[in-house]
N, C-alpha and C. Protein backbone atom coordinates (compact mmCIF):
# COMPACT_ATOMS: atom_id res chain seq x y z
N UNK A 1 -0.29 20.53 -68.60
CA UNK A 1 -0.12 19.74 -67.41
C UNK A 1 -1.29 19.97 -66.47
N UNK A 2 -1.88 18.87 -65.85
CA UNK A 2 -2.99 18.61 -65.56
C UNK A 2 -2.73 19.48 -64.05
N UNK A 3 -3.17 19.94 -63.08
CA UNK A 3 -3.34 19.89 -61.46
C UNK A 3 -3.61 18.84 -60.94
N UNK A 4 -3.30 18.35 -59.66
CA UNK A 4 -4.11 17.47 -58.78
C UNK A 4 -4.24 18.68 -57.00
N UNK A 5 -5.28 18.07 -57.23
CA UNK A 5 -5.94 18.60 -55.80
C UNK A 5 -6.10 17.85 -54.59
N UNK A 6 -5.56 17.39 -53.09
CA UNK A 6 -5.73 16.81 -52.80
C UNK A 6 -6.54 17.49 -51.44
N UNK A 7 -7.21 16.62 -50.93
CA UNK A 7 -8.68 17.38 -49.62
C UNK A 7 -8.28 16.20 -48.80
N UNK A 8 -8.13 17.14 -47.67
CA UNK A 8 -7.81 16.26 -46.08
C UNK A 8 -8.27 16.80 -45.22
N UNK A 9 -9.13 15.64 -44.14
CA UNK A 9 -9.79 16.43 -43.00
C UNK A 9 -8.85 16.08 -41.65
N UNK A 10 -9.16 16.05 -40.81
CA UNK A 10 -8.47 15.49 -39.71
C UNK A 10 -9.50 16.09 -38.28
N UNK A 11 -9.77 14.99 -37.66
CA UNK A 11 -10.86 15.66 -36.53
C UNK A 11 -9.98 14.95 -35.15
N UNK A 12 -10.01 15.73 -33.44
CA UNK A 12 -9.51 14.75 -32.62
C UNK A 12 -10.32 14.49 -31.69
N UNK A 13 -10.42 13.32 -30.87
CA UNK A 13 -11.66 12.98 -29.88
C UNK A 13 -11.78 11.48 -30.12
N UNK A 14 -12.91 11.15 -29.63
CA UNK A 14 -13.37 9.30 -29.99
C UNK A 14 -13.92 9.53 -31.18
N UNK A 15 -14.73 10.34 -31.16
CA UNK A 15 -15.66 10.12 -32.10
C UNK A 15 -15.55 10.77 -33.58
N UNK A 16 -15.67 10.28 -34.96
CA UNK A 16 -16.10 11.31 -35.44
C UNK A 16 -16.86 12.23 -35.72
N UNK A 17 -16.91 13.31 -36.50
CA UNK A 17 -17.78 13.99 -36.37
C UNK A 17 -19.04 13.22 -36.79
N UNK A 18 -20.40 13.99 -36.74
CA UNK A 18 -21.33 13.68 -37.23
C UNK A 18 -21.63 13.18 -38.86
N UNK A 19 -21.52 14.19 -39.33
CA UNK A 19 -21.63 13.58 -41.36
C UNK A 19 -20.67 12.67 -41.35
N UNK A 20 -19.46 12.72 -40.70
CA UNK A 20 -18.19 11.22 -41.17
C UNK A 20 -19.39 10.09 -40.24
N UNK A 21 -19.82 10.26 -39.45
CA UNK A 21 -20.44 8.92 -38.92
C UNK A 21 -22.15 8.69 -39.63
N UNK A 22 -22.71 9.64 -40.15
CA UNK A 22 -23.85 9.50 -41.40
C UNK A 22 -23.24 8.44 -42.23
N UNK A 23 -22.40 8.88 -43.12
CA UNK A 23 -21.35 8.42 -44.14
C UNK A 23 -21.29 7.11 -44.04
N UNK A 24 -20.54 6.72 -42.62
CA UNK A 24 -20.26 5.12 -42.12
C UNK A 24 -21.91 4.40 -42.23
N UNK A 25 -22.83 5.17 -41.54
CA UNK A 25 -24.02 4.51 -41.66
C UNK A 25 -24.28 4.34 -43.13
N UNK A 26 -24.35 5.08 -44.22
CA UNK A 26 -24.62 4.68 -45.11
C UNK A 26 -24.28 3.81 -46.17
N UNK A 27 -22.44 3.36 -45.52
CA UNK A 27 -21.73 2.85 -46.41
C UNK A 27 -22.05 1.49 -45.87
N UNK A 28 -22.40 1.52 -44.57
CA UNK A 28 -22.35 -0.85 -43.63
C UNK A 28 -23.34 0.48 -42.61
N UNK A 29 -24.78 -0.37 -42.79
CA UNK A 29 -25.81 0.17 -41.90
C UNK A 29 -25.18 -0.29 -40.37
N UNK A 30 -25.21 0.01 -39.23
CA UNK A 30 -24.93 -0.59 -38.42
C UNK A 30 -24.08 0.09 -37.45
N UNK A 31 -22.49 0.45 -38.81
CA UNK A 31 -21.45 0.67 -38.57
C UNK A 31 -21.42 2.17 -37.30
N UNK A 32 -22.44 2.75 -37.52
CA UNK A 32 -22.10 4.18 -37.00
C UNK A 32 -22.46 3.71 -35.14
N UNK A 33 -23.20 2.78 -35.25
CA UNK A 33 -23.40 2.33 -33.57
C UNK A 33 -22.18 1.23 -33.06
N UNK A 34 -21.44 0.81 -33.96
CA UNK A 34 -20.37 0.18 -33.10
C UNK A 34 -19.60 0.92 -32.83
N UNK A 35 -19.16 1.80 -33.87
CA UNK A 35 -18.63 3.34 -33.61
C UNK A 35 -18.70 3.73 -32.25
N UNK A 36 -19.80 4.33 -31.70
CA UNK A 36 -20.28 4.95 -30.68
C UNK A 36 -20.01 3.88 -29.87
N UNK A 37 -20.80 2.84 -29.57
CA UNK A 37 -20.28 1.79 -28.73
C UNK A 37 -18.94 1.86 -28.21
N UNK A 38 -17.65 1.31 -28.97
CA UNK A 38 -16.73 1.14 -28.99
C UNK A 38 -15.74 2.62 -28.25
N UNK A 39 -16.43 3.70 -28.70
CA UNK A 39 -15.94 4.94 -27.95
C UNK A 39 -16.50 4.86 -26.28
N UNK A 40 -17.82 4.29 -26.39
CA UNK A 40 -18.20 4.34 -24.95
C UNK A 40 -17.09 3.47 -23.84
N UNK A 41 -16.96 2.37 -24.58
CA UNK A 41 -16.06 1.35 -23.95
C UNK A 41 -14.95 1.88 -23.40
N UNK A 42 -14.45 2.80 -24.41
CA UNK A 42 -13.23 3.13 -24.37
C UNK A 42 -13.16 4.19 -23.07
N UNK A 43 -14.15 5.14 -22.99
CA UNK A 43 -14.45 5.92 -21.89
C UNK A 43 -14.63 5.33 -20.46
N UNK A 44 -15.07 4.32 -20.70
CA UNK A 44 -15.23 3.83 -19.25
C UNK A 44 -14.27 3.11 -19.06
N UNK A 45 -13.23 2.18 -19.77
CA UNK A 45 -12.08 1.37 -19.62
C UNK A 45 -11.00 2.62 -18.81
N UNK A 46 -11.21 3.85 -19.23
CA UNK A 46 -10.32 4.86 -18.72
C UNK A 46 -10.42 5.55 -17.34
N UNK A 47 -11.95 5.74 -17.05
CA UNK A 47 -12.53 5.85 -16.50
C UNK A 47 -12.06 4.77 -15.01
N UNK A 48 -12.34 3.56 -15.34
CA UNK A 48 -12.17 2.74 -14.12
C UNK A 48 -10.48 2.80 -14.07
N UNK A 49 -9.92 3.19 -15.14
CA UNK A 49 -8.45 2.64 -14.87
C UNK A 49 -7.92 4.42 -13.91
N UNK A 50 -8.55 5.40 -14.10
CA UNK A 50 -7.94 6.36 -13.52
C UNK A 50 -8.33 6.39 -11.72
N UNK A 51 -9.96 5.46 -11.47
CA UNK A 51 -10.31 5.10 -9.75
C UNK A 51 -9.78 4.01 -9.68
N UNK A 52 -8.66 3.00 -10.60
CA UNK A 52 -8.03 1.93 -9.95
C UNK A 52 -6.69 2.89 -9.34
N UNK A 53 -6.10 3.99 -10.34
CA UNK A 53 -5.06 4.30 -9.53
C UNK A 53 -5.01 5.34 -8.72
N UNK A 54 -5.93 6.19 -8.56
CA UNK A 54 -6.28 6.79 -7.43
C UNK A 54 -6.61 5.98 -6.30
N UNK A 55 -6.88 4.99 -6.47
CA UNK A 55 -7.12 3.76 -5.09
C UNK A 55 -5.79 3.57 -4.45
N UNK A 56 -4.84 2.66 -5.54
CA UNK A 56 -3.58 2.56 -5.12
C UNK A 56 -2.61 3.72 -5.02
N UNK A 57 -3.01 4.82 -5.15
CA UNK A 57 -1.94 6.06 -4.36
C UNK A 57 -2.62 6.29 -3.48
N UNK A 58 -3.91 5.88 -3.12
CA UNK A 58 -4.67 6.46 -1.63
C UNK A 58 -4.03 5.44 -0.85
N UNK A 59 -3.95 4.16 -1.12
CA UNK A 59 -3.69 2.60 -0.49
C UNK A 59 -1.87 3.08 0.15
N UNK A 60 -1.40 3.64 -1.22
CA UNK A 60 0.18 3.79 -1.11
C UNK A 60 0.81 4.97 0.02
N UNK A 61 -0.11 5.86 0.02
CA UNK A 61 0.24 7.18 0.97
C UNK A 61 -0.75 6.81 2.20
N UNK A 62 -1.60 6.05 2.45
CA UNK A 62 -1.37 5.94 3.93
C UNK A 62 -0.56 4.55 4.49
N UNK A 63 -0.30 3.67 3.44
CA UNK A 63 0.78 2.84 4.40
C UNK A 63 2.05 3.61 4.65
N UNK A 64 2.35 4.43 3.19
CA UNK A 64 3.51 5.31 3.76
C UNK A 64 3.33 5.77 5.38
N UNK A 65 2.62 6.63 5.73
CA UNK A 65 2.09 6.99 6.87
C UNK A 65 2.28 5.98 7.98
N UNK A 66 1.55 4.72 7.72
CA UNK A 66 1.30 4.34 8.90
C UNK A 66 2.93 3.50 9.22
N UNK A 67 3.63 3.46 7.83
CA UNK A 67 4.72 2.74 8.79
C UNK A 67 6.26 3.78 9.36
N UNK A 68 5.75 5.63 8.51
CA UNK A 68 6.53 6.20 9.60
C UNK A 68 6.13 6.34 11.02
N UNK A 69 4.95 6.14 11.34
CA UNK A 69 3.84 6.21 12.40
C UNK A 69 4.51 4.89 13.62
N UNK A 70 4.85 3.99 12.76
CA UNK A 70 5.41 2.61 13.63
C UNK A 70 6.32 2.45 13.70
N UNK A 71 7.34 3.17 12.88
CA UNK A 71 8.75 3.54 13.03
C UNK A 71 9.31 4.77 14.21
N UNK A 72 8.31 5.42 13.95
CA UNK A 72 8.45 6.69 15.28
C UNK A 72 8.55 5.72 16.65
N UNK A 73 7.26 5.53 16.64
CA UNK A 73 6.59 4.71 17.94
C UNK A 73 7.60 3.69 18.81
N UNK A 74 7.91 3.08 17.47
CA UNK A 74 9.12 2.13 18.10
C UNK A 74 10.50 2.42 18.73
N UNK A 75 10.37 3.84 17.70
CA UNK A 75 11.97 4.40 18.28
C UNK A 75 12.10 4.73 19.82
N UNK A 76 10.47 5.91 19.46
CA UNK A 76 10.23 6.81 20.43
C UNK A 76 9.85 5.91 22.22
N UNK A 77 9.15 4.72 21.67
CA UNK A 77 9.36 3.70 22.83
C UNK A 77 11.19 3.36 23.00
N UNK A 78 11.96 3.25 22.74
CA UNK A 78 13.47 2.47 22.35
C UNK A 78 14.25 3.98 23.49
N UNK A 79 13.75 5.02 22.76
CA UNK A 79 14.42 6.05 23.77
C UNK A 79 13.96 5.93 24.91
N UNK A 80 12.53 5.86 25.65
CA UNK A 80 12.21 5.76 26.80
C UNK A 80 12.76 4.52 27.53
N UNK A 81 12.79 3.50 26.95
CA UNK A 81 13.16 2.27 27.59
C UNK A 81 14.52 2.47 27.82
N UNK A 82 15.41 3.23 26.79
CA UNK A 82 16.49 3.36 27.69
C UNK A 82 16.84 4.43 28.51
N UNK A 83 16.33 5.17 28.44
CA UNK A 83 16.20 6.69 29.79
C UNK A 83 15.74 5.82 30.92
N UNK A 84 15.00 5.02 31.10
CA UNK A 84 14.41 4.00 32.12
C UNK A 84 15.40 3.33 32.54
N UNK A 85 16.27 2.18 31.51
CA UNK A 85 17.16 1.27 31.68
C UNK A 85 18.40 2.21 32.75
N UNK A 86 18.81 3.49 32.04
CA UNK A 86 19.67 4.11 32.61
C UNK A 86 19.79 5.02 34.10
N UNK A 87 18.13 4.95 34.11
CA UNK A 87 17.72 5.62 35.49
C UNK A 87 17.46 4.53 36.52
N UNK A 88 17.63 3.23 35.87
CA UNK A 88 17.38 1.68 37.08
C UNK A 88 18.88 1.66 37.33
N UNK A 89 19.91 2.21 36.53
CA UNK A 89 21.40 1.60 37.25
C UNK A 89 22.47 1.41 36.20
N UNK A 90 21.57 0.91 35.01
CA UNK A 90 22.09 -0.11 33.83
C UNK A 90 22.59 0.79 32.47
N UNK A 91 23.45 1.82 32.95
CA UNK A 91 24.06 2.65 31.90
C UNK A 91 24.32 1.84 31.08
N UNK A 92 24.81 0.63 30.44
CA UNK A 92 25.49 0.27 29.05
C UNK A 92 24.03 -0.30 29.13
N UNK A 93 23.10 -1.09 29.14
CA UNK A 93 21.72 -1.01 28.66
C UNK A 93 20.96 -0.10 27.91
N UNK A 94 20.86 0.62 28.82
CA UNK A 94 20.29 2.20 28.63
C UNK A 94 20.98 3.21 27.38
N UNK A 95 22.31 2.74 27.81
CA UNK A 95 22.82 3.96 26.61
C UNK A 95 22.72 2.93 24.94
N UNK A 96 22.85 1.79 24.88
CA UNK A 96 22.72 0.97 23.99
C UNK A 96 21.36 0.92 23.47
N UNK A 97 20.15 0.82 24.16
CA UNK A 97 18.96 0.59 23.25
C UNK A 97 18.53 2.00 23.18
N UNK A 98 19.12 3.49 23.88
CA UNK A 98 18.76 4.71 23.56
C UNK A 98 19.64 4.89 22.43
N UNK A 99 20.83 4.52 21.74
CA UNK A 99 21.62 4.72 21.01
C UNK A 99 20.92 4.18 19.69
N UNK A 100 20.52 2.53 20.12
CA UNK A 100 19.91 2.30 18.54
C UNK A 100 18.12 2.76 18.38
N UNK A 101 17.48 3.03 19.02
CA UNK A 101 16.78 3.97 18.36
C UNK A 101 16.45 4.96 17.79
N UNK A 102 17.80 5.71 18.47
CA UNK A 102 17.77 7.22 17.78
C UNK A 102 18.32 6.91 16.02
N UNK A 103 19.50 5.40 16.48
CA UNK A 103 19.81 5.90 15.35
C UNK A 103 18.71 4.89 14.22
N UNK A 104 17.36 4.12 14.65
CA UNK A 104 16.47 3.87 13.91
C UNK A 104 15.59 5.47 13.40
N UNK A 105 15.60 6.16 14.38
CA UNK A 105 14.72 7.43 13.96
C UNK A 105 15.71 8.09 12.77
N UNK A 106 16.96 8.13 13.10
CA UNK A 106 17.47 8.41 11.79
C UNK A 106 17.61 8.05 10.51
N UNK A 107 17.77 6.94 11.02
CA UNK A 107 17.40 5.60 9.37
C UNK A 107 16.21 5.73 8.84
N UNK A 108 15.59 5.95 9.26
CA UNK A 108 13.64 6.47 9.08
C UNK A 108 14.04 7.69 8.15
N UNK A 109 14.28 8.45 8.74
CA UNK A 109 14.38 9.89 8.10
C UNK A 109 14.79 9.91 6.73
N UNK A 110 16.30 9.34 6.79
CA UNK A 110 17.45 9.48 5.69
C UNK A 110 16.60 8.53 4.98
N UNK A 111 15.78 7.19 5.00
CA UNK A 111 15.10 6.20 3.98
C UNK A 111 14.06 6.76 2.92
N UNK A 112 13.67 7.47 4.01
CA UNK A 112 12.31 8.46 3.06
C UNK A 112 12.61 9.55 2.82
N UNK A 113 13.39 9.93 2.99
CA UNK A 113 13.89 11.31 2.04
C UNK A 113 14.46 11.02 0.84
N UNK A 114 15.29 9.68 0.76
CA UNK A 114 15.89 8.88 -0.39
C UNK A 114 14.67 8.37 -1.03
N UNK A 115 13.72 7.58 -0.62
CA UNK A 115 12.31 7.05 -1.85
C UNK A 115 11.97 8.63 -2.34
């Protein structure tokens, strides 16, 4: 009964190694530069796709920002206007638009702790 022998390489990266890409050249002249080509492509397709999404989490964390920034602001105006409203005379004014801002500053809070 005869043996069989079987030989396996396995390499990881774009490229292959060097003699596997000799090889390709010698088998379709040409072949070993689309090779390379085609790895380059591939590097830079990755390349731009990893500064497209570093863009949009830079884009994403300061609108985060700017709209707890306008959510404060609004509240934090909403309380003064009614400490004001309530110091002109107009307790159910005053206690009403100090009531719903606080409870906008809370809705703020509890929203983004939930995303």
């Amino acid at each position: 009964m005869a043996s069989k022998r079987v030989k396996g390489a396995s390499y990881s990266g774009i490229l292959p190694p060097a003699l596997e890409l000799k090889r390709y050249e010698q088998v379709y002249p040409g072949f070993a530069e689309r090779i390379v080509r085609m790895a380059e492509r591939q590097v830079s397709m990755a390349e731009s796709q990893t500064k497209h999404r570093q863009e949009l989490e830079t884009t994403g964390i300061l609108l985060l920002y700017l709209r707890l920034a306008s959510g404060f602001l609004l509240a934090v105006g909403g309380l003064f206007a009614g400490a004001y409203l309530i110091g002109l005379g107009r307790e159910l004014d005053g206690a009403t638009a100090f009531i719903a801002s606080l409870a906008t500053l809370v809705g703020l809070f509890v929203y983004e702790r939930k995303r």
